[in-house]
N, C-alpha and C. Protein backbone atom coordinates (compact mmCIF):
# COMPACT_ATOMS: atom_id res chain seq x y z
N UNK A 1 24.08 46.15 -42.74
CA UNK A 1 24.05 45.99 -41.31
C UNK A 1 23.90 44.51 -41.00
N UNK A 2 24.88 44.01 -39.99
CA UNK A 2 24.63 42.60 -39.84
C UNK A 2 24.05 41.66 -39.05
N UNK A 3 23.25 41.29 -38.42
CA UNK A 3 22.49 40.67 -37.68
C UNK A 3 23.28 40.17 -36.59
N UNK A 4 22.85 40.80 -35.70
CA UNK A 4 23.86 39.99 -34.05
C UNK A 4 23.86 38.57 -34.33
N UNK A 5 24.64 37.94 -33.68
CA UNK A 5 24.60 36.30 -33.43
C UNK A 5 23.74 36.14 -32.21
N UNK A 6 23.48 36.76 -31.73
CA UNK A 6 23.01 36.08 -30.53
C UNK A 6 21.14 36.24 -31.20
N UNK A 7 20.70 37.25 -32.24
CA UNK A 7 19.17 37.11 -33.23
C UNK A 7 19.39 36.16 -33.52
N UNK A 8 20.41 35.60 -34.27
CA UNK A 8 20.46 34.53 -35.35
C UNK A 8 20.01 33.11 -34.66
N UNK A 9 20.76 33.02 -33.12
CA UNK A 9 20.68 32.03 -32.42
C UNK A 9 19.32 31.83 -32.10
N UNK A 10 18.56 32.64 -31.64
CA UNK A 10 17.44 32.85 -30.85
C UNK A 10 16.41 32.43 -31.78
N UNK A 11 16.67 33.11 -33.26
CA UNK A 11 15.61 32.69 -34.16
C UNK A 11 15.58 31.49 -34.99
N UNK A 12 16.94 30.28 -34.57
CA UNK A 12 16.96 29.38 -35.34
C UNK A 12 16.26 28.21 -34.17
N UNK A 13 16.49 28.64 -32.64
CA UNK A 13 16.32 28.06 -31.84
C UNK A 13 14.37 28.00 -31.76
N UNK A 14 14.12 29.34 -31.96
CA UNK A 14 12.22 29.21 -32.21
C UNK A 14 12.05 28.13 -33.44
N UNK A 15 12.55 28.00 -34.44
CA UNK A 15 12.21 27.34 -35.00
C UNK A 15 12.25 25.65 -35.33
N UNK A 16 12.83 25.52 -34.40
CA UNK A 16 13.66 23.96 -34.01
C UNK A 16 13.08 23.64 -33.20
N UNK A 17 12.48 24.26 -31.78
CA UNK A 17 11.65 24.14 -31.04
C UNK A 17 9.87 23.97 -32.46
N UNK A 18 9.63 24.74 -32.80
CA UNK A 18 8.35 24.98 -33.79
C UNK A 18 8.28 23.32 -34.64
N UNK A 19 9.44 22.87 -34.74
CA UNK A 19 9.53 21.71 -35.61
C UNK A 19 9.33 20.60 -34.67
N UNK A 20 9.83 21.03 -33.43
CA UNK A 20 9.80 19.58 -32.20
C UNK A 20 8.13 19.42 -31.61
N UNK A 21 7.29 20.33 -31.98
CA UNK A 21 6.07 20.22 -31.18
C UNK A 21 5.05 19.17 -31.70
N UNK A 22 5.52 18.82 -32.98
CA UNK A 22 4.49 17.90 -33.16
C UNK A 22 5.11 16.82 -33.12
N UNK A 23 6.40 16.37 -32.53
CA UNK A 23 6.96 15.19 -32.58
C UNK A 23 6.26 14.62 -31.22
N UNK A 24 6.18 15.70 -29.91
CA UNK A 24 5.62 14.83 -29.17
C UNK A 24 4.21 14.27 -29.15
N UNK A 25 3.40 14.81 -29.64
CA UNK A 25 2.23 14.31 -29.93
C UNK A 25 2.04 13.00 -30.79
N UNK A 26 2.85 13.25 -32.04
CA UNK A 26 2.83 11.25 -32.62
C UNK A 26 3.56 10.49 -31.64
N UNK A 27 4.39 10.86 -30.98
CA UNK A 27 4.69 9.86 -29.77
C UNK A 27 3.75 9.56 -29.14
N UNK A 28 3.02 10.61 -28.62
CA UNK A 28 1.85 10.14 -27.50
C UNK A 28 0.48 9.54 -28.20
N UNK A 29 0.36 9.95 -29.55
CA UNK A 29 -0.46 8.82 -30.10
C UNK A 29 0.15 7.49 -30.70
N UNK A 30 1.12 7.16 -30.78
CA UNK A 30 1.17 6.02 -30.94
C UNK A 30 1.61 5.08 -29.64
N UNK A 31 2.03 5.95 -28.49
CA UNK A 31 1.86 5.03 -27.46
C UNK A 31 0.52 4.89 -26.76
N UNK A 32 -0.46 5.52 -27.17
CA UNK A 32 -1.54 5.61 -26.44
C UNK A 32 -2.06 4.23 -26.23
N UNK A 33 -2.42 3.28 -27.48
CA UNK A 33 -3.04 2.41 -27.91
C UNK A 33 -2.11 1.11 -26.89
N UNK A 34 -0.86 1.32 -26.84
CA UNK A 34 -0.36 0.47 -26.05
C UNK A 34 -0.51 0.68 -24.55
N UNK A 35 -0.04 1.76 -24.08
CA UNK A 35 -0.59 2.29 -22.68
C UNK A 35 -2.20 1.70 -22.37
N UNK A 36 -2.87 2.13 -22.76
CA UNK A 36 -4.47 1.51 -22.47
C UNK A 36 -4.36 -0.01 -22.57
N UNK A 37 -3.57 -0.94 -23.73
CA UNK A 37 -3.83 -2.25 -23.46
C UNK A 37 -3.41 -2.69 -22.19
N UNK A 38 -2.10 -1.97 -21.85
CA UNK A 38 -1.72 -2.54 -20.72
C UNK A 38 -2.86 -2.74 -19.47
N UNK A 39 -3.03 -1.03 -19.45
CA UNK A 39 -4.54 -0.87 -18.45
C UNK A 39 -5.35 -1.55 -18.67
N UNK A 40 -5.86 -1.62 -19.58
CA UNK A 40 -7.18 -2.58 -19.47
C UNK A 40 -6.73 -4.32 -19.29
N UNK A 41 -5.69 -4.46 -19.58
CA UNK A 41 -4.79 -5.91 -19.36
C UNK A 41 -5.02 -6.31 -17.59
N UNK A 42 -4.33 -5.05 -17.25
CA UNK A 42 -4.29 -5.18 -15.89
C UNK A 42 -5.70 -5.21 -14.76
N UNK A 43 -6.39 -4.23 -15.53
CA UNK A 43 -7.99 -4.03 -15.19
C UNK A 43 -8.41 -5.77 -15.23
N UNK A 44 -8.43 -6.43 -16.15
CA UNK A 44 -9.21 -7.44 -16.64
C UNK A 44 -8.74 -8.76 -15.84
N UNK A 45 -7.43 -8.44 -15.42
CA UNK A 45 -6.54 -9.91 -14.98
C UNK A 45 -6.89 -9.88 -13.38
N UNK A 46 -6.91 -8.37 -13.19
CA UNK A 46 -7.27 -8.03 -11.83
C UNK A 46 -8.88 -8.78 -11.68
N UNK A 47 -9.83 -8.72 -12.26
CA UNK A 47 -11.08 -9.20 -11.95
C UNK A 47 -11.58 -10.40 -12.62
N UNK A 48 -10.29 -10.97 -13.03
CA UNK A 48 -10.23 -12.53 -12.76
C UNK A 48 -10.15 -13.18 -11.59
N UNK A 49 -8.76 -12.66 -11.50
CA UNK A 49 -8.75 -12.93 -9.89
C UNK A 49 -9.66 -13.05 -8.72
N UNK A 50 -10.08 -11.68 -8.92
CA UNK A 50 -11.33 -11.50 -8.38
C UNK A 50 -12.60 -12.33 -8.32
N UNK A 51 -13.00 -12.57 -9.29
CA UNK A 51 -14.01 -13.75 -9.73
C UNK A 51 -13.51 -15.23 -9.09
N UNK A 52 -12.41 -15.78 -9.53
CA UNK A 52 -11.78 -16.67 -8.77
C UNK A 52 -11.76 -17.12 -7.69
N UNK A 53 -11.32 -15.87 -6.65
CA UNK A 53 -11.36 -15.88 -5.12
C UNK A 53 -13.05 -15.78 -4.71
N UNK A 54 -13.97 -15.41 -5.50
CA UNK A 54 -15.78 -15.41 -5.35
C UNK A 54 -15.62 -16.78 -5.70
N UNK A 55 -15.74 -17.03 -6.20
CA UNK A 55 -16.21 -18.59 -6.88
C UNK A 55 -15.29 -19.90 -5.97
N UNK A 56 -14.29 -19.80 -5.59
CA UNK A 56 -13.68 -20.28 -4.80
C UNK A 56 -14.23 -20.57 -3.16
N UNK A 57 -14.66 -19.30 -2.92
CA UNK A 57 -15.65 -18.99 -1.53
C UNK A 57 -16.56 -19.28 -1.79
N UNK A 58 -17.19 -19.18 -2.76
CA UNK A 58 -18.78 -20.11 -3.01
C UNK A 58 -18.95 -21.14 -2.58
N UNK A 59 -17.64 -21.57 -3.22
CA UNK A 59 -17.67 -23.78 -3.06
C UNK A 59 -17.40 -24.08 -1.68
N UNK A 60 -16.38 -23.38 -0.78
CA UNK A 60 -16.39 -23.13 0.62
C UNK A 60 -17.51 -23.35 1.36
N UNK A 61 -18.16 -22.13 0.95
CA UNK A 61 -19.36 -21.92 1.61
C UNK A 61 -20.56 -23.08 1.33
N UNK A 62 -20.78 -23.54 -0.22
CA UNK A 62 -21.81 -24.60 -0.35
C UNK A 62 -20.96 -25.75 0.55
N UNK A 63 -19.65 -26.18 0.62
CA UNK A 63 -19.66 -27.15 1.00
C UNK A 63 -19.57 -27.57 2.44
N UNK A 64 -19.59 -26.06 3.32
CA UNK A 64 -19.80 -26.25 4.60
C UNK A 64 -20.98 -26.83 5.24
N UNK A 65 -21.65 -25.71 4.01
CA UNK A 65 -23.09 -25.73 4.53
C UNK A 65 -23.75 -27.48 4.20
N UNK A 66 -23.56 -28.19 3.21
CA UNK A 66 -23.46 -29.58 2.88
C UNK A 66 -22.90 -30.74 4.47
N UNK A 67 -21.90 -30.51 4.70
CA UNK A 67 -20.84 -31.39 5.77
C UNK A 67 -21.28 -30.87 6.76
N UNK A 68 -22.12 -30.09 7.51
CA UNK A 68 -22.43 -30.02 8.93
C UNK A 68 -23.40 -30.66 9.05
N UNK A 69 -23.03 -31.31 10.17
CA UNK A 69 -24.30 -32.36 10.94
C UNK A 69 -25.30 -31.47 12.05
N UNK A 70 -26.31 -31.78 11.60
CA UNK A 70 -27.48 -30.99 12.13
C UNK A 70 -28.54 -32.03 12.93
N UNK A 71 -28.13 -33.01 12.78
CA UNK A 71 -29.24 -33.98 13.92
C UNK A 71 -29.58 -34.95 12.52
N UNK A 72 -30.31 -36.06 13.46
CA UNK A 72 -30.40 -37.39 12.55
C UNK A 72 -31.56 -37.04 11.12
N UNK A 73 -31.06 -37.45 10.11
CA UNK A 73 -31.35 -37.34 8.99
C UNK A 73 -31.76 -35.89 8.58
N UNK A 74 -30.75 -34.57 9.32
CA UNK A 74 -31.43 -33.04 8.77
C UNK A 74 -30.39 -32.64 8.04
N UNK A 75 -29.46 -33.43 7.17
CA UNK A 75 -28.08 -33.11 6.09
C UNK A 75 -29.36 -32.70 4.97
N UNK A 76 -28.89 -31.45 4.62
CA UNK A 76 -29.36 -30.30 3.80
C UNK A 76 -29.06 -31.08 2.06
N UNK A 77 -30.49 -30.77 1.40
CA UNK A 77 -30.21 -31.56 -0.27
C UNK A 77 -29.45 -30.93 -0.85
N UNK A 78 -29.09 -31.31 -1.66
CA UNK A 78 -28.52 -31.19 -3.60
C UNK A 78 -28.57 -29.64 -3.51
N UNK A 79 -29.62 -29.50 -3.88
CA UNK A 79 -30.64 -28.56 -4.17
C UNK A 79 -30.48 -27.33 -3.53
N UNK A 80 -30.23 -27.37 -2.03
CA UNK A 80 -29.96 -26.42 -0.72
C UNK A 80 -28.36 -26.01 -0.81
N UNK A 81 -27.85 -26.81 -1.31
CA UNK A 81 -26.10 -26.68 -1.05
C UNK A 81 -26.46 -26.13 -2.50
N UNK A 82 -26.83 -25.96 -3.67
CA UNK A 82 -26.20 -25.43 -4.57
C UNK A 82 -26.84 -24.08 -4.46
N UNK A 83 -27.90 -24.09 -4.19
CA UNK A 83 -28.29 -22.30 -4.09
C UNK A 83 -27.49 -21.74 -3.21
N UNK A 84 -27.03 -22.29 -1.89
CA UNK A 84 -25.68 -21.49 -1.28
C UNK A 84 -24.75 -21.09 -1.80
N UNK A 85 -24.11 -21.60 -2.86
CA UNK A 85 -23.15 -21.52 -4.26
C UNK A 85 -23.57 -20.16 -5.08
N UNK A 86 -25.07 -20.72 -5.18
CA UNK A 86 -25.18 -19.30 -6.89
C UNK A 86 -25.85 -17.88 -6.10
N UNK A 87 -26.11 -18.37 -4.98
CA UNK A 87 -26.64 -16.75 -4.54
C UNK A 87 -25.53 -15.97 -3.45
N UNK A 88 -24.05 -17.21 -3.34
CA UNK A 88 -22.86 -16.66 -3.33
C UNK A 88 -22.44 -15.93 -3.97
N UNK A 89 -22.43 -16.52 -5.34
CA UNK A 89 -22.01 -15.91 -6.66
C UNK A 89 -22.86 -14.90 -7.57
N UNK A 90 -24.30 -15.17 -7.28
CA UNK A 90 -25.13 -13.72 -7.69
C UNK A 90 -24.70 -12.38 -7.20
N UNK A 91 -24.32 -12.75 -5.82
CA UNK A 91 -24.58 -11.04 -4.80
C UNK A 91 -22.69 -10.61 -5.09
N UNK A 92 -22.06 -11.55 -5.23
CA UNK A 92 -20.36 -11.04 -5.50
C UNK A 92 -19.60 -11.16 -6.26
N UNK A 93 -20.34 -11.99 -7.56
CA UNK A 93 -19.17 -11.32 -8.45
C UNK A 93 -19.21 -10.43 -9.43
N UNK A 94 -18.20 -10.23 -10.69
CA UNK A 94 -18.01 -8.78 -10.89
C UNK A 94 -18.59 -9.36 -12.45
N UNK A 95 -19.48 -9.01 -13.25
CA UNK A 95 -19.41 -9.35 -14.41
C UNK A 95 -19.80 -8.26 -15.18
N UNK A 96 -19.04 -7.97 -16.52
CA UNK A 96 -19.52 -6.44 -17.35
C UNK A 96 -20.62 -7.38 -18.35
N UNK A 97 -20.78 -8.59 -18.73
CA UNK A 97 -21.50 -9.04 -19.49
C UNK A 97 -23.13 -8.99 -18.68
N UNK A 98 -23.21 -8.56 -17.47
CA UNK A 98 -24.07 -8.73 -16.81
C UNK A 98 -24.66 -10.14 -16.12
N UNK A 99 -24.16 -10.98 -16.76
CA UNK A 99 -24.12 -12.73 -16.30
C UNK A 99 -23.61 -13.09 -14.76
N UNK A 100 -23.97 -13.61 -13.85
CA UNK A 100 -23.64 -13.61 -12.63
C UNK A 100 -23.93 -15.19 -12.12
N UNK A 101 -24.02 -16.00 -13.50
CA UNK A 101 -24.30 -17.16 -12.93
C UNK A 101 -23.42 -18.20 -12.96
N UNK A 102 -23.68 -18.87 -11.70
CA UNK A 102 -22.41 -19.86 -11.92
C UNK A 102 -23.07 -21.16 -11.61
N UNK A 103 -22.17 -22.29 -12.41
CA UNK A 103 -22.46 -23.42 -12.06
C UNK A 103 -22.29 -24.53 -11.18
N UNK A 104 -22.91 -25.42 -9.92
CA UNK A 104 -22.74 -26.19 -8.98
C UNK A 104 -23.09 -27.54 -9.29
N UNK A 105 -21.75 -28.48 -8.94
CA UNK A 105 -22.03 -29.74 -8.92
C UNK A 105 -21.62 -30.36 -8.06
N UNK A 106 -21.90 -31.62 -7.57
CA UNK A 106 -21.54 -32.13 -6.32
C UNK A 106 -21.23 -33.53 -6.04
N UNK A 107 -20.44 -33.93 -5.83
CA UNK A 107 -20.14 -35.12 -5.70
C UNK A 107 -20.55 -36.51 -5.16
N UNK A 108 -21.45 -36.24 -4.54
CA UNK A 108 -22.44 -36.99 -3.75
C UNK A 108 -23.42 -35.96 -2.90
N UNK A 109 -24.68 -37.14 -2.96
CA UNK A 109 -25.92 -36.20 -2.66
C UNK A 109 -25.49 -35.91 -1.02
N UNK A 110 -25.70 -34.30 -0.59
CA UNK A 110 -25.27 -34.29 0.87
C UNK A 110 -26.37 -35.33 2.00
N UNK A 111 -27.32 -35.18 1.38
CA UNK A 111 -28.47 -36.05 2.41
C UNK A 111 -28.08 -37.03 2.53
N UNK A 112 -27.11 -38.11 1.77
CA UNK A 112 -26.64 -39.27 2.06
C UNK A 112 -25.11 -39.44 3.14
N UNK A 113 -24.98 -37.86 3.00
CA UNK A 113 -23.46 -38.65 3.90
C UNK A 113 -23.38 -38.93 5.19
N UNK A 114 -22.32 -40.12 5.68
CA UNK A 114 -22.12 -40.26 6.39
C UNK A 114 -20.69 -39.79 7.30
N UNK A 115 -20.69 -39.42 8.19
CA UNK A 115 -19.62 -38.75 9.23
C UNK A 115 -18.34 -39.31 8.60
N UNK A 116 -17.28 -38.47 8.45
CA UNK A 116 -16.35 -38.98 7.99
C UNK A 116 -16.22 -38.99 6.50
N UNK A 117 -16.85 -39.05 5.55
CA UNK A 117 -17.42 -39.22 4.14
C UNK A 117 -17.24 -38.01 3.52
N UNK A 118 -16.60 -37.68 2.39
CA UNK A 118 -16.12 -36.44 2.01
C UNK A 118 -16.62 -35.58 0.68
N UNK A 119 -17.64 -34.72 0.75
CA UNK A 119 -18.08 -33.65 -0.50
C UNK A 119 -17.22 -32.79 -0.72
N UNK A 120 -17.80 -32.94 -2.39
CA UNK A 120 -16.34 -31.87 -3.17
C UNK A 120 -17.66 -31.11 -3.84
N UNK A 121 -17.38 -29.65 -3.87
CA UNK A 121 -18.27 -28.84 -4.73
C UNK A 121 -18.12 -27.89 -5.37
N UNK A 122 -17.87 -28.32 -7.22
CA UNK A 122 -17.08 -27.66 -8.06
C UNK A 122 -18.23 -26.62 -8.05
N UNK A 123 -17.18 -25.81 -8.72
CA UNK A 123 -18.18 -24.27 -9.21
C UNK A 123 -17.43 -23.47 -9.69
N UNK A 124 -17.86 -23.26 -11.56
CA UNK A 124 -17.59 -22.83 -12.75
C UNK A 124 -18.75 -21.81 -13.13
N UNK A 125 -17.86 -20.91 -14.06
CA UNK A 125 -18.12 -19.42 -13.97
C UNK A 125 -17.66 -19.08 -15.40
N UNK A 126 -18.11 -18.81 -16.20
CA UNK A 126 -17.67 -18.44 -17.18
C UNK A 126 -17.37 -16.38 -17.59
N UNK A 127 -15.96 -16.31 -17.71
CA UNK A 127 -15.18 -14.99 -17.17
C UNK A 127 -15.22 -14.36 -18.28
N UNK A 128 -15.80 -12.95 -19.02
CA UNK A 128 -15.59 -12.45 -19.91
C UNK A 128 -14.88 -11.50 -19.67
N UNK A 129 -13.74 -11.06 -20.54
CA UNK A 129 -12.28 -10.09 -20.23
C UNK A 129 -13.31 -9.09 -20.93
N UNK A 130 -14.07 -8.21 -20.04
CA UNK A 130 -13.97 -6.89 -20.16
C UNK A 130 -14.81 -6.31 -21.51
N UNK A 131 -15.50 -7.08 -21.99
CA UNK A 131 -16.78 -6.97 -22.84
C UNK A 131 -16.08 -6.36 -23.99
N UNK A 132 -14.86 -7.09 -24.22
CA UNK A 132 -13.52 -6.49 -25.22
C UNK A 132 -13.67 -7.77 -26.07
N UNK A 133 -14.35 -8.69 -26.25
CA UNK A 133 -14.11 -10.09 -26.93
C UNK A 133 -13.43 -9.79 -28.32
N UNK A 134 -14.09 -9.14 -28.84
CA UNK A 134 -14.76 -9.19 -30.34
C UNK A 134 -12.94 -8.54 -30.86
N UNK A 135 -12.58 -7.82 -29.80
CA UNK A 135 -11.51 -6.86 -30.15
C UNK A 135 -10.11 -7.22 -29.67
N UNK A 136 -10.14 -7.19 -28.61
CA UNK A 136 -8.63 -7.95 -27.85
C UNK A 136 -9.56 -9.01 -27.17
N UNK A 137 -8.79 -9.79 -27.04
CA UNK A 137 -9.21 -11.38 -25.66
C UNK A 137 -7.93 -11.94 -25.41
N UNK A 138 -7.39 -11.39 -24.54
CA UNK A 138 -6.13 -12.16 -23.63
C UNK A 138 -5.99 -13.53 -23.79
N UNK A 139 -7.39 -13.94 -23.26
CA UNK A 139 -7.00 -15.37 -22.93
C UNK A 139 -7.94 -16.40 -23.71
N UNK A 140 -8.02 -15.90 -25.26
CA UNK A 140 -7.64 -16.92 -25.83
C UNK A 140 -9.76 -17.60 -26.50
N UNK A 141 -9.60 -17.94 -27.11
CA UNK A 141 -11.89 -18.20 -27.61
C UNK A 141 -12.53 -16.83 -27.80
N UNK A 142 -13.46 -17.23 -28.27
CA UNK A 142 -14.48 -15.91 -28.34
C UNK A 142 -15.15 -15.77 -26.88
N UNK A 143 -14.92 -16.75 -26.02
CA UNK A 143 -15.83 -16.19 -25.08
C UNK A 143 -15.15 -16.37 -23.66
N UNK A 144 -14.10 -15.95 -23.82
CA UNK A 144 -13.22 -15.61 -22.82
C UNK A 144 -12.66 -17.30 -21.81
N UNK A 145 -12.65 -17.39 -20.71
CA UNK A 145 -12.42 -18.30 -20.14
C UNK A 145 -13.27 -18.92 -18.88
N UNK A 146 -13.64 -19.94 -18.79
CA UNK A 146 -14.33 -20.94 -17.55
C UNK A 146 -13.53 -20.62 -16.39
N UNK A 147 -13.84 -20.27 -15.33
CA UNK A 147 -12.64 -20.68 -13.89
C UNK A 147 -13.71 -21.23 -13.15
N UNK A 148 -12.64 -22.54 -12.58
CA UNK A 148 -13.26 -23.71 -11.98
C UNK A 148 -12.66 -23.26 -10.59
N UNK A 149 -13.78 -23.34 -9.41
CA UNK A 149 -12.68 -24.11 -8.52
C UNK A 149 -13.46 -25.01 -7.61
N UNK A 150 -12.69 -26.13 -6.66
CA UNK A 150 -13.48 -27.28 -6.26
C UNK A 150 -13.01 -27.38 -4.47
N UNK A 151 -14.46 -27.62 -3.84
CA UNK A 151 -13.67 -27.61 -2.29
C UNK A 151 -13.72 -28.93 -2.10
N UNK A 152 -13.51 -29.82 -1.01
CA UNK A 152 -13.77 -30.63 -0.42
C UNK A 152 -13.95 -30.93 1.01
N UNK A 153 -14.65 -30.85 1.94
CA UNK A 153 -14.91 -31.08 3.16
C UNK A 153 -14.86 -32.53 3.35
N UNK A 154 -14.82 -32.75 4.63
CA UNK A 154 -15.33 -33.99 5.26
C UNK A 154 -16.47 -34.14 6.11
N UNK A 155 -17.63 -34.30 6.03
CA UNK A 155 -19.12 -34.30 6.79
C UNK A 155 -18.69 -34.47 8.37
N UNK A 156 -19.01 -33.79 9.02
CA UNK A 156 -19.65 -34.32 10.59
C UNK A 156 -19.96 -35.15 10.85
């Protein structure tokens, strides 16, 4: 007795299918590892940025607060303009290392300026990609990257 063609089909087809099921799975593990770098690539570049545009507004903000004239001899110290900076940068930026501190320097003491006379106030941050050092690091050292950025006003 001879076996229909259309059994023969059906049962070569279960088994071709039976052979294809584990093909997709080594696909999806070996793209896995790339899929996630990307994500976490994108995760990490994203809150650079982020950090950047904080630290950027910091120096803004210290150096406003520096260049406004407040009456004869009440230009705010060193000292006053940089805590405007780090408790900018304490309360907003994003750090997985838990580190939130950043550094302020200034170009001339604000108590000395005169109207017209122009403060610049860098402020550096040191950015860790995602508490991934040890394993991937995008950009390069063991301890990820510094972002600087610097304002400059002109005093009142």
């Amino acid at each position: 007795m001879a076996v229909p063609d259309r059994l023969r089909r059906a049962a070569r087809g279960r088994r071709a299918n039976h052979a294809q099921s584990g093909v997709a799975m080594l696909e999806f593990a070996l793209l896995l590892p790339l899929l996630l770098l990307v994500v976490f690539g994108v995760v990490g570049f994203g809150l650079a940025i982020l950090d950047k545009v904080v630290i950027t507004n910091a120096g803004r903000e210290a150096a406003r607060q520096g260049t406004v004239y407040r009456g004869v001899n009440l230009r705010p110290t060193s000292a006053q303009v940089q805590a405007v900076a780090t408790s900018f940068c304490s309360q907003n930026l994003i750090a997985f290392n838990g580190s939130r501190v950043c550094s302020v320097t200034l170009s001339t003491d604000p108590a000395t300026l005169v109207t017209g006379s122009t403060l610049t106030v860098t402020v550096t941050y040191p950015f860790t990609f995602l508490g991934l050092t040890g394993f991937i690091n995008p950009f390069g050292g063991s301890n990820g990257i510094t972002l600087s950025a610097a304002t400059s006003m002109r005093a009142e």
